[in-house]
C-alpha atoms as a PDB file:
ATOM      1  CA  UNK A   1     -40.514 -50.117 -44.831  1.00  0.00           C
ATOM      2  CA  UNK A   2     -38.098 -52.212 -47.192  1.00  0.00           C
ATOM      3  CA  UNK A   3     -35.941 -53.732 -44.593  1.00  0.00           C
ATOM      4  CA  UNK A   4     -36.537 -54.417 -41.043  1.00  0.00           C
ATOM      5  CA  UNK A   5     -33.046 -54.375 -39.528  1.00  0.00           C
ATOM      6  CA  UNK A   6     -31.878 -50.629 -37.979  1.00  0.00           C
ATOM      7  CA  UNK A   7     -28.954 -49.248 -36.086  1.00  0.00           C
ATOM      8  CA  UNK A   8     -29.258 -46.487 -33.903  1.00  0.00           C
ATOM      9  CA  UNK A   9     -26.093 -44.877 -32.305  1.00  0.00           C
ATOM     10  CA  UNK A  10     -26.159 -43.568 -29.131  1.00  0.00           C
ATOM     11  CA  UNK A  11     -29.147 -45.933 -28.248  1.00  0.00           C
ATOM     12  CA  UNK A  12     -28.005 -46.766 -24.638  1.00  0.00           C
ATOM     13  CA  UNK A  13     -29.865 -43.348 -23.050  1.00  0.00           C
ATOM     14  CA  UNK A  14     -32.006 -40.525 -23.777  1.00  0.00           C
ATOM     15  CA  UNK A  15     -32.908 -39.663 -27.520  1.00  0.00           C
ATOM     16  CA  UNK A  16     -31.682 -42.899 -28.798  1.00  0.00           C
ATOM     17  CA  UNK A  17     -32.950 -45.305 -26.804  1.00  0.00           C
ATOM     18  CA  UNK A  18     -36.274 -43.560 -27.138  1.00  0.00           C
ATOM     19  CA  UNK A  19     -35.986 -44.045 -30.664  1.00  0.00           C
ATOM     20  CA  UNK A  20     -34.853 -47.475 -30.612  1.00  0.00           C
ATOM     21  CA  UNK A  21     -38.032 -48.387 -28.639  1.00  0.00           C
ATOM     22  CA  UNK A  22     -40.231 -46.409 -31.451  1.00  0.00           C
ATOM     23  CA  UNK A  23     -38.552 -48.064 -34.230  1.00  0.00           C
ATOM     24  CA  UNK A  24     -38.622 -51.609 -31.776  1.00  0.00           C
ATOM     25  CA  UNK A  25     -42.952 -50.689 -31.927  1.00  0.00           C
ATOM     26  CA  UNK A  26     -42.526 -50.129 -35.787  1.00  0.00           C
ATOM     27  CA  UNK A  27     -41.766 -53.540 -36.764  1.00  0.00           C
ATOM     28  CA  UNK A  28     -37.727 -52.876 -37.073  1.00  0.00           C
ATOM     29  CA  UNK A  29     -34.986 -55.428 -35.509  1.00  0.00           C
ATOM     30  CA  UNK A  30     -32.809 -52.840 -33.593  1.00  0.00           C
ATOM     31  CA  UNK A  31     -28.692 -52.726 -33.340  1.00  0.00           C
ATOM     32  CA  UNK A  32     -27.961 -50.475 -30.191  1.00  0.00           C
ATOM     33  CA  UNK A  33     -24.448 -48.830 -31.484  1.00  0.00           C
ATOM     34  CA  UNK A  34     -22.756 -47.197 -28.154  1.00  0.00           C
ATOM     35  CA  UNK A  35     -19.652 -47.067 -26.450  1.00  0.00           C
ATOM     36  CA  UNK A  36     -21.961 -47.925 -23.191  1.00  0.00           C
ATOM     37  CA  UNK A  37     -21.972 -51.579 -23.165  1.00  0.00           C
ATOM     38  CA  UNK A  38     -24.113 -51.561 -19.521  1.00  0.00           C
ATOM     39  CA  UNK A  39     -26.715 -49.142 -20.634  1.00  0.00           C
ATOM     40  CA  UNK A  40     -26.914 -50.280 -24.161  1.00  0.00           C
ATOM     41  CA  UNK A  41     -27.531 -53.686 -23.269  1.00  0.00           C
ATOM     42  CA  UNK A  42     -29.911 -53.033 -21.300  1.00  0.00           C
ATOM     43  CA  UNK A  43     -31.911 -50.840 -23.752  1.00  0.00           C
ATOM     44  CA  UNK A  44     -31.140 -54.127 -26.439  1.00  0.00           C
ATOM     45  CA  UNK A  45     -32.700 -56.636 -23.783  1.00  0.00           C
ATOM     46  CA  UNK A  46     -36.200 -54.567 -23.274  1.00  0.00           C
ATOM     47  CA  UNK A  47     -36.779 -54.072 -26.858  1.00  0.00           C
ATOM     48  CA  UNK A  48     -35.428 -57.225 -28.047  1.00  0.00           C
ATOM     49  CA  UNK A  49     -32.419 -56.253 -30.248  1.00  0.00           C
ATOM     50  CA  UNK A  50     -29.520 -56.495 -30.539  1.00  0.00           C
ATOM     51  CA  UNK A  51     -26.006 -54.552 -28.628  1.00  0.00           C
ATOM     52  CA  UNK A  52     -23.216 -53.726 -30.251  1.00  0.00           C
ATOM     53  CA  UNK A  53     -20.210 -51.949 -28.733  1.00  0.00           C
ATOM     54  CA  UNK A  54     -19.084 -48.853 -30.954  1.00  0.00           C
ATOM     55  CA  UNK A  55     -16.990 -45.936 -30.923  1.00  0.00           C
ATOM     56  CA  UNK A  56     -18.646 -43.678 -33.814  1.00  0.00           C
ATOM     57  CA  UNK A  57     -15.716 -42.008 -34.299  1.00  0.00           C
ATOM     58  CA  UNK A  58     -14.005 -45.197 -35.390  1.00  0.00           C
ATOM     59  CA  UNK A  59     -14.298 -45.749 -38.781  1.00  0.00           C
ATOM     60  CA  UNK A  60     -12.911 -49.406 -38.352  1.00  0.00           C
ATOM     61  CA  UNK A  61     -15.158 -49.977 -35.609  1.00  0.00           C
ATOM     62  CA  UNK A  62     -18.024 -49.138 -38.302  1.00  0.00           C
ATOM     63  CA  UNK A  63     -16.909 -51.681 -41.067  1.00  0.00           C
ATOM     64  CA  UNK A  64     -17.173 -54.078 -37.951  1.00  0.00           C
ATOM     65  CA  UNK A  65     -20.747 -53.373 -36.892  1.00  0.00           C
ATOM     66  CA  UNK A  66     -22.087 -52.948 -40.221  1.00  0.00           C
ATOM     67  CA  UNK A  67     -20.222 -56.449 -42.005  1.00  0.00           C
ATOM     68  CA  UNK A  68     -21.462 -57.993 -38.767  1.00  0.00           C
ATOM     69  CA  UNK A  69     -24.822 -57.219 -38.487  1.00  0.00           C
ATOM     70  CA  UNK A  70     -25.325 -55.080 -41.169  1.00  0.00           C
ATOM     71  CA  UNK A  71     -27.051 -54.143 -44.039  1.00  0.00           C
ATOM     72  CA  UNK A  72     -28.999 -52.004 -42.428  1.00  0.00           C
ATOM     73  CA  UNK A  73     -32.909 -50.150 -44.168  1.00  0.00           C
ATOM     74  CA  UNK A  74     -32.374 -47.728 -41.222  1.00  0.00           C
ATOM     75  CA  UNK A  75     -29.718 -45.714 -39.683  1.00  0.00           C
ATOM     76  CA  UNK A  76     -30.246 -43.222 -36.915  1.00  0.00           C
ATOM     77  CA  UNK A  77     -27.108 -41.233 -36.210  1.00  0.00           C
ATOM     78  CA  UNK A  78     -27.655 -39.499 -32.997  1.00  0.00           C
ATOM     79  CA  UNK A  79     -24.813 -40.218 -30.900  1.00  0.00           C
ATOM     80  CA  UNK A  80     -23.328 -36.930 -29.566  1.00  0.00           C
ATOM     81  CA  UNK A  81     -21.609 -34.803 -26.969  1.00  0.00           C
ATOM     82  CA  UNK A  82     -21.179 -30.931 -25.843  1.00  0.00           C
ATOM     83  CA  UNK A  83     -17.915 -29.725 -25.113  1.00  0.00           C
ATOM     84  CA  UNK A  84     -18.442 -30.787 -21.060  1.00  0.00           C
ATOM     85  CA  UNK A  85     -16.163 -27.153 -20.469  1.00  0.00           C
ATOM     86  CA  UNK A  86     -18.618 -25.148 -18.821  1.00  0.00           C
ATOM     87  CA  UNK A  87     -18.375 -21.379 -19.315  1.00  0.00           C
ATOM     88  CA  UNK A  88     -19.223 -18.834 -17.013  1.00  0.00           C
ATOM     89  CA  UNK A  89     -21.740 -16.329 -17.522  1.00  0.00           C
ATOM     90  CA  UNK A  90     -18.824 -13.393 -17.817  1.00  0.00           C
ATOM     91  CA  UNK A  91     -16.059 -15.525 -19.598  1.00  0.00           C
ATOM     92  CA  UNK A  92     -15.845 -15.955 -23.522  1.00  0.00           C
ATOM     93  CA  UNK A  93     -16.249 -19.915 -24.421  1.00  0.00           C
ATOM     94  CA  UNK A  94     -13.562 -21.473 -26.835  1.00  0.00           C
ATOM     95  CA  UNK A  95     -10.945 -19.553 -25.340  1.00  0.00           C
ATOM     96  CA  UNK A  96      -9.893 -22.235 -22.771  1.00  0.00           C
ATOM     97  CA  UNK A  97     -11.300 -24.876 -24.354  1.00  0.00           C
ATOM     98  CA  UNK A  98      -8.984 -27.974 -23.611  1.00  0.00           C
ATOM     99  CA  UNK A  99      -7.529 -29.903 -27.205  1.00  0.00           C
ATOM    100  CA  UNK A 100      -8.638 -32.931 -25.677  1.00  0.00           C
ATOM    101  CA  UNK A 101     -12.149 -31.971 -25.803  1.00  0.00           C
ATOM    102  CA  UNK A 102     -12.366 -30.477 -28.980  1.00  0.00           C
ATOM    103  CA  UNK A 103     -10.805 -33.318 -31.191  1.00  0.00           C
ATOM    104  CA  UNK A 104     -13.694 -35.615 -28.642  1.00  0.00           C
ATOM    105  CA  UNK A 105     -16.909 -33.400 -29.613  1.00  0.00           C
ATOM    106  CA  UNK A 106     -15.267 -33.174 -33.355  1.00  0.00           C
ATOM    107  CA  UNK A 107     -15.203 -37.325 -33.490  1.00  0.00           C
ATOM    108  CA  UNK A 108     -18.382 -38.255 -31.966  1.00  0.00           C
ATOM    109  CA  UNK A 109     -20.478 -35.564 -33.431  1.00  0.00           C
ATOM    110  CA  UNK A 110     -19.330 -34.709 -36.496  1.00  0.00           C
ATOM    111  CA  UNK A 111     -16.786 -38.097 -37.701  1.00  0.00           C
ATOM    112  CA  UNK A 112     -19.687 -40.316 -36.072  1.00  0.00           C
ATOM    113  CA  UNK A 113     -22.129 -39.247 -38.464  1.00  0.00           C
ATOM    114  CA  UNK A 114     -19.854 -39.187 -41.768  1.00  0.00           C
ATOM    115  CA  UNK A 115     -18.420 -42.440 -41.164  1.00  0.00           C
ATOM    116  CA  UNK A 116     -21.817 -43.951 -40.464  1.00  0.00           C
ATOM    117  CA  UNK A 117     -23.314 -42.828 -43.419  1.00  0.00           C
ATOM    118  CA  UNK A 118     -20.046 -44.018 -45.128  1.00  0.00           C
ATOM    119  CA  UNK A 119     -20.584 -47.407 -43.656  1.00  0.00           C
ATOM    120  CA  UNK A 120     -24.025 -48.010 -43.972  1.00  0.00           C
ATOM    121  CA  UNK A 121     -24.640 -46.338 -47.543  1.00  0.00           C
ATOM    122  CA  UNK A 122     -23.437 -48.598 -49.932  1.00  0.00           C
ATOM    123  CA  UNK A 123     -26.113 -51.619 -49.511  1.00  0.00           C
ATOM    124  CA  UNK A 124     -28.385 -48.875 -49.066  1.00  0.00           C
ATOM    125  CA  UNK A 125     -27.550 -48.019 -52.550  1.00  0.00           C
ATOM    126  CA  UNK A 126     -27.374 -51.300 -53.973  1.00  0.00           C
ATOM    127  CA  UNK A 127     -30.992 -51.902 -52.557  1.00  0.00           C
ATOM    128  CA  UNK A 128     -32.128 -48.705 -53.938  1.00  0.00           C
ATOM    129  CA  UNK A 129     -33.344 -47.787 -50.812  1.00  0.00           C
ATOM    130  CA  UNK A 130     -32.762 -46.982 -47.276  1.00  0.00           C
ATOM    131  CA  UNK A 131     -33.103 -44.032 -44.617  1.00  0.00           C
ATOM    132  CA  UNK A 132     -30.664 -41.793 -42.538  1.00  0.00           C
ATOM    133  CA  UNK A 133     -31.621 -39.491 -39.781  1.00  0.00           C
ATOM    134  CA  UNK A 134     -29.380 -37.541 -38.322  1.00  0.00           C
ATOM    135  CA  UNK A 135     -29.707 -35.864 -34.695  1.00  0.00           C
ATOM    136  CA  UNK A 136     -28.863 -32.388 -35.138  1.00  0.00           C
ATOM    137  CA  UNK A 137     -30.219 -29.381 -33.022  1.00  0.00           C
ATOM    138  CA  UNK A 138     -31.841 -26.147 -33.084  1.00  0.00           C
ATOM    139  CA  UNK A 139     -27.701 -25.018 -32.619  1.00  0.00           C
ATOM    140  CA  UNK A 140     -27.017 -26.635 -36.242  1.00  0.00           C
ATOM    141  CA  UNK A 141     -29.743 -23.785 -37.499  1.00  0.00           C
ATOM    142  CA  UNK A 142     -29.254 -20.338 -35.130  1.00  0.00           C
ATOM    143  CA  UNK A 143     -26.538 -19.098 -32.652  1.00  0.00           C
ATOM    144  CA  UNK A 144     -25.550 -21.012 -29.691  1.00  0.00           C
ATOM    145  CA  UNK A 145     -23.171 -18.662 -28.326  1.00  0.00           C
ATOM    146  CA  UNK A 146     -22.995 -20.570 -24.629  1.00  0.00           C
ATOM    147  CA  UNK A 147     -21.222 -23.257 -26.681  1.00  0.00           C
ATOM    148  CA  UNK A 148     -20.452 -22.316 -30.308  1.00  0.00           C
ATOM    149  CA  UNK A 149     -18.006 -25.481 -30.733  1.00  0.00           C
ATOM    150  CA  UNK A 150     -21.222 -27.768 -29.910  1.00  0.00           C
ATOM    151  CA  UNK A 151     -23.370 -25.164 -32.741  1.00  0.00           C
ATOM    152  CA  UNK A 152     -20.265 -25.688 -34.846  1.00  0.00           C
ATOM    153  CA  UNK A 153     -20.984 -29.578 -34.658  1.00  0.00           C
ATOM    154  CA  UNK A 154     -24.550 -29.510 -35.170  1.00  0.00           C
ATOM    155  CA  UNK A 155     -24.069 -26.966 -38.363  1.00  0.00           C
ATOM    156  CA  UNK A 156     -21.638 -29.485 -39.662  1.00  0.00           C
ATOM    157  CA  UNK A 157     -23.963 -32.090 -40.063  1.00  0.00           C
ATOM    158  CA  UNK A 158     -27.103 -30.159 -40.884  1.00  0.00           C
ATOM    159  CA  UNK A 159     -25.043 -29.040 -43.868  1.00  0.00           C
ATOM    160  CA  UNK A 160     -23.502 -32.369 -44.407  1.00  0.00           C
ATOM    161  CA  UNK A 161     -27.708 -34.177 -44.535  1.00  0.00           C
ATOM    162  CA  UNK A 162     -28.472 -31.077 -47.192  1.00  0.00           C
ATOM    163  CA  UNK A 163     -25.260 -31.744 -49.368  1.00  0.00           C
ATOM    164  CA  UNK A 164     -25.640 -35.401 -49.240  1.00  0.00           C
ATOM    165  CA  UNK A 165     -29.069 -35.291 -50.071  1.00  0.00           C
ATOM    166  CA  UNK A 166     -28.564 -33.415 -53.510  1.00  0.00           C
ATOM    167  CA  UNK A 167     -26.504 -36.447 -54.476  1.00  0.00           C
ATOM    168  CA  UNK A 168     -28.902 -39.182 -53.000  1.00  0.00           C
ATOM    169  CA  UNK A 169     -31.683 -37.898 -55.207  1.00  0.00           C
ATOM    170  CA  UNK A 170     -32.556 -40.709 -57.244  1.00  0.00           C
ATOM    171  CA  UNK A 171     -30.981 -43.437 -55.644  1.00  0.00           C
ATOM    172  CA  UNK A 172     -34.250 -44.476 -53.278  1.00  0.00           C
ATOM    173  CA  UNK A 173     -32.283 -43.776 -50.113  1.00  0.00           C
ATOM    174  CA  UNK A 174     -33.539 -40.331 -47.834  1.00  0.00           C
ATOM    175  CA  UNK A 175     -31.251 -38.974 -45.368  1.00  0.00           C
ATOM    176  CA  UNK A 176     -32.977 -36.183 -42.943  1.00  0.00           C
ATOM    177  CA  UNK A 177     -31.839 -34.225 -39.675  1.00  0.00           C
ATOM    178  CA  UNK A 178     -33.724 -33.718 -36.469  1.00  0.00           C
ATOM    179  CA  UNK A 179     -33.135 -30.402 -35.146  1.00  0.00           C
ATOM    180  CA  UNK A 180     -34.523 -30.843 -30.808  1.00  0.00           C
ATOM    181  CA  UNK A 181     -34.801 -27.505 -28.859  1.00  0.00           C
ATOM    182  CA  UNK A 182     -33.747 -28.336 -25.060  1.00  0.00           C
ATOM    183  CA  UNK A 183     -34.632 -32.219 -24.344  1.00  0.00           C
ATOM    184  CA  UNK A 184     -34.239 -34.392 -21.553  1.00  0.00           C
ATOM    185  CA  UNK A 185     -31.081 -35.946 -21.729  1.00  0.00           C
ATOM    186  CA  UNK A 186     -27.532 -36.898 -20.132  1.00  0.00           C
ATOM    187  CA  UNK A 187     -26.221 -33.851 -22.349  1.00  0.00           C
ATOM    188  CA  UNK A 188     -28.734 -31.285 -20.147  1.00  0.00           C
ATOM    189  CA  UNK A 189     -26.648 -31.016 -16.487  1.00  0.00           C
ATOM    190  CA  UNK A 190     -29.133 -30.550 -13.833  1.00  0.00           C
ATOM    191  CA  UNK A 191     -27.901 -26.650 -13.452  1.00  0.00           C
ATOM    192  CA  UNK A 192     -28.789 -26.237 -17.440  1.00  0.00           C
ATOM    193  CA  UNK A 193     -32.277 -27.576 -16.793  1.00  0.00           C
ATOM    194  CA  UNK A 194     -32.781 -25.296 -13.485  1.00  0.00           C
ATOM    195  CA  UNK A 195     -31.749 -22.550 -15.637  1.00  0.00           C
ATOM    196  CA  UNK A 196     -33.977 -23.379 -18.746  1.00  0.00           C
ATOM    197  CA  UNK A 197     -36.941 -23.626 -16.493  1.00  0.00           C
ATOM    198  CA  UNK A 198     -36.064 -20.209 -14.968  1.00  0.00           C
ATOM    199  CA  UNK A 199     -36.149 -18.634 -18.459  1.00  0.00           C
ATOM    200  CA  UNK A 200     -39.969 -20.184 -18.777  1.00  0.00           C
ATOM    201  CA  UNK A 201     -38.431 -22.144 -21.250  1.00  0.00           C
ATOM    202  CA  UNK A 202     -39.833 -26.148 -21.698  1.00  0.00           C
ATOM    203  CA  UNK A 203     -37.656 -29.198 -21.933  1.00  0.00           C
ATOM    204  CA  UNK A 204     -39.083 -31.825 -23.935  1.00  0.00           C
ATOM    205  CA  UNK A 205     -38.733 -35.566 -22.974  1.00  0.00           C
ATOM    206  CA  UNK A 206     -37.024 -37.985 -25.743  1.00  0.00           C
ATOM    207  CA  UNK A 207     -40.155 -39.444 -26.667  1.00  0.00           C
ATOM    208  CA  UNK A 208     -41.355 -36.382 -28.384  1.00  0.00           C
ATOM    209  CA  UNK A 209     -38.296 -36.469 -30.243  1.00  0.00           C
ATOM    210  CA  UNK A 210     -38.560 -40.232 -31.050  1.00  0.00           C
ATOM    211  CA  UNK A 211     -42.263 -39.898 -32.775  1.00  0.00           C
ATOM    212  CA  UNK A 212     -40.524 -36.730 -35.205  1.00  0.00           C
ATOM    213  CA  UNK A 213     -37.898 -39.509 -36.399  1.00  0.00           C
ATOM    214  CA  UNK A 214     -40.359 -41.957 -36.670  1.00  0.00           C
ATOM    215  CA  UNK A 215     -42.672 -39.003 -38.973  1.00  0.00           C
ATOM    216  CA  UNK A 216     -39.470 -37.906 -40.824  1.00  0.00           C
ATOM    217  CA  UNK A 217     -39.057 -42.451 -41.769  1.00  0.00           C
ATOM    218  CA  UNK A 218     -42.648 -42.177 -42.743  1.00  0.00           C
ATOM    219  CA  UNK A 219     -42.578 -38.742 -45.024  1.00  0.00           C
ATOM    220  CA  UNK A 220     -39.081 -39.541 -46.166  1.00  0.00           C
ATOM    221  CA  UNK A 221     -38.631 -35.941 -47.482  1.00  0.00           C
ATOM    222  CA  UNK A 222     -34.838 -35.966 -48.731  1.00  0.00           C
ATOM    223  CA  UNK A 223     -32.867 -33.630 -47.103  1.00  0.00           C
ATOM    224  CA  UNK A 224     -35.529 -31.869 -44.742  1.00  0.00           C
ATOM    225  CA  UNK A 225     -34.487 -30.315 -41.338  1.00  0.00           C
ATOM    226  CA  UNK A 226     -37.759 -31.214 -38.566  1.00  0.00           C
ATOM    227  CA  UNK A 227     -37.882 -28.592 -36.209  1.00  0.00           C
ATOM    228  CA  UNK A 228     -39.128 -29.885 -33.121  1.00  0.00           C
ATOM    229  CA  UNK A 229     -39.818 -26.806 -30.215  1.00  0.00           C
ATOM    230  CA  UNK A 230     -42.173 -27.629 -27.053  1.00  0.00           C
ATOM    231  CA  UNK A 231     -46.382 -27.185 -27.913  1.00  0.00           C
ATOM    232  CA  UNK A 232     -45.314 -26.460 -31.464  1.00  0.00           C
ATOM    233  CA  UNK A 233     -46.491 -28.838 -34.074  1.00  0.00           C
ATOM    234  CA  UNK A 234     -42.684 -30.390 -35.635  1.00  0.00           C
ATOM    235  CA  UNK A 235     -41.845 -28.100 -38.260  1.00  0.00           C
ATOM    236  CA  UNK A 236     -40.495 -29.265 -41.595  1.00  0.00           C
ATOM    237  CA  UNK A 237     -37.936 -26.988 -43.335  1.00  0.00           C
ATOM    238  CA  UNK A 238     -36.534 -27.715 -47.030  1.00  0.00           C
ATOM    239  CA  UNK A 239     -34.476 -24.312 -47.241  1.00  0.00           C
ATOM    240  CA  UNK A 240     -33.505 -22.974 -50.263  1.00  0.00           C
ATOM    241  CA  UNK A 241     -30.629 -20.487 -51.460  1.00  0.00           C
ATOM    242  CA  UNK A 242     -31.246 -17.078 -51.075  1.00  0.00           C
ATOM    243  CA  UNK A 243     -30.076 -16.300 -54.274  1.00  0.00           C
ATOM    244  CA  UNK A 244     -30.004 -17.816 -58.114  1.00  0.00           C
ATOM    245  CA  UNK A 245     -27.474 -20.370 -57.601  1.00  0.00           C
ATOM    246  CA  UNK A 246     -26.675 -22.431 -60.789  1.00  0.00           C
ATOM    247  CA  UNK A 247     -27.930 -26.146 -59.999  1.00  0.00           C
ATOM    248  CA  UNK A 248     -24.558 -27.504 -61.560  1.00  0.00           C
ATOM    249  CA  UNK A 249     -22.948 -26.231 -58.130  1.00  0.00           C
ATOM    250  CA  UNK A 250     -25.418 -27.102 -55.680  1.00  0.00           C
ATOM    251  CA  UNK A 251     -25.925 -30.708 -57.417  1.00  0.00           C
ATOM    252  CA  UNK A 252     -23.283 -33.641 -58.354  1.00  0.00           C
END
């Protein structure tokens, strides 16, 4: 670990401030970034960090966190949102999906993790080294057809962490993405759960996830996707093309 200090977004609840408190047991000084000012102090006064109010999808409001209590050796991107329009079981999602919450799941899950990396990269770079992890989802790697904008989201940045990773080789800094099956948080409704459970499917709790970021900080395997499924050992994918592409392409 080269530098103590670490922001995780989204830190006021669930995945995030399960991470925060793995990262808090790691030796790091943790920022809380969430819109959530309540919860996220709260997570900031058991672990002993620090709160700070942020909109990810504000790339101002980034600058602001990052000249303020920035630089950061760690940033965990994992603040995000589904669409919150719930489709019924004989209805075709997207079709009445609201404007409003489109450009909201765009901003928080997609913007939120490029301008974060945009904020936090360049002393990262000057240090020659630093980590990113972004929280991504088994719906940024297979069909999610009960909400394909949310799969559209979590694609975006899976291939975003294996783009940006061709052109951090080199530079000391890894950037990885966490891909969760179902997990325990504000983003499952209670009716999603009760469903999941009727399908004999299992819902992980956040700390599970926590201790794969915490592995993926400690492997630092540049542009790996962790697979992380319930009683399955986390599963660490570096994916190649299926075909002979030429590395000029694929590579900066």
């Amino acid at each position: 670990m080269t530098d103590p200090s670490a922001i995780v977004t989204g830190g006021a609840s669930g995945i995030g401030a399960a991470t925060a408190r793995a990262l808090t047991a790691r030796g790091h000084h943790v920022v809380i970034g969430d819109i959530d000012e309540v919860g996220g102090r709260g997570v900031a006064d058991e672990i002993g960090g620090t709160f700070a109010q942020l909109d990810v999808a504000d790339p101002v409001a980034w600058d602001a966190v990052v000249d303020q209590h920035g630089p950061f050796g760690v940033a965990v991107l994992n603040a995000g949102i589904g669409t919150g329009h719930p489709v019924a079981d004989d209805s075709i999602p997207v079709v009445d999906l609201p404007n409003g919450a489109y450009r909201r799941i765009m901003g928080i899950n997609v913007d939120g993790v490029v301008f974060g990396t945009r904020a936090v990269l360049p002393a990262m770079l000057d240090a020659a080294a630093g980590d990113i992890v972004v929280t991504a989802s088994l719906a940024g790697l297979a069909p999610f057809s009960r909400d394909p904008v949310y799969a559209l989201t979590k694609h975006a940045v899976v291939g975003f962490v294996r783009s940006m990773a061709g052109a951090l080789d080199g530079h000391g800094v890894a950037m990885s993405a966490i891909c969760p099956g179902f997990t325990a948080t504000n983003l499952v409704s209670p009716d999603a759960r009760a469903r999941i459970v009727a399908l004999g499917l299992e819902i992980m709790s956040a700390d599970d996830v926590a201790a794969v970021v915490v592995r993926s900080l400690e492997e630092r395997v540049n542009g790996a996707q962790w697979v992380i499924w319930p009683g399955q050992e986390p599963h660490r994918y570096e994916w190649a093309l299926p075909v002979d592409f030429p590395e000029a392409v694929t590579r900066p």
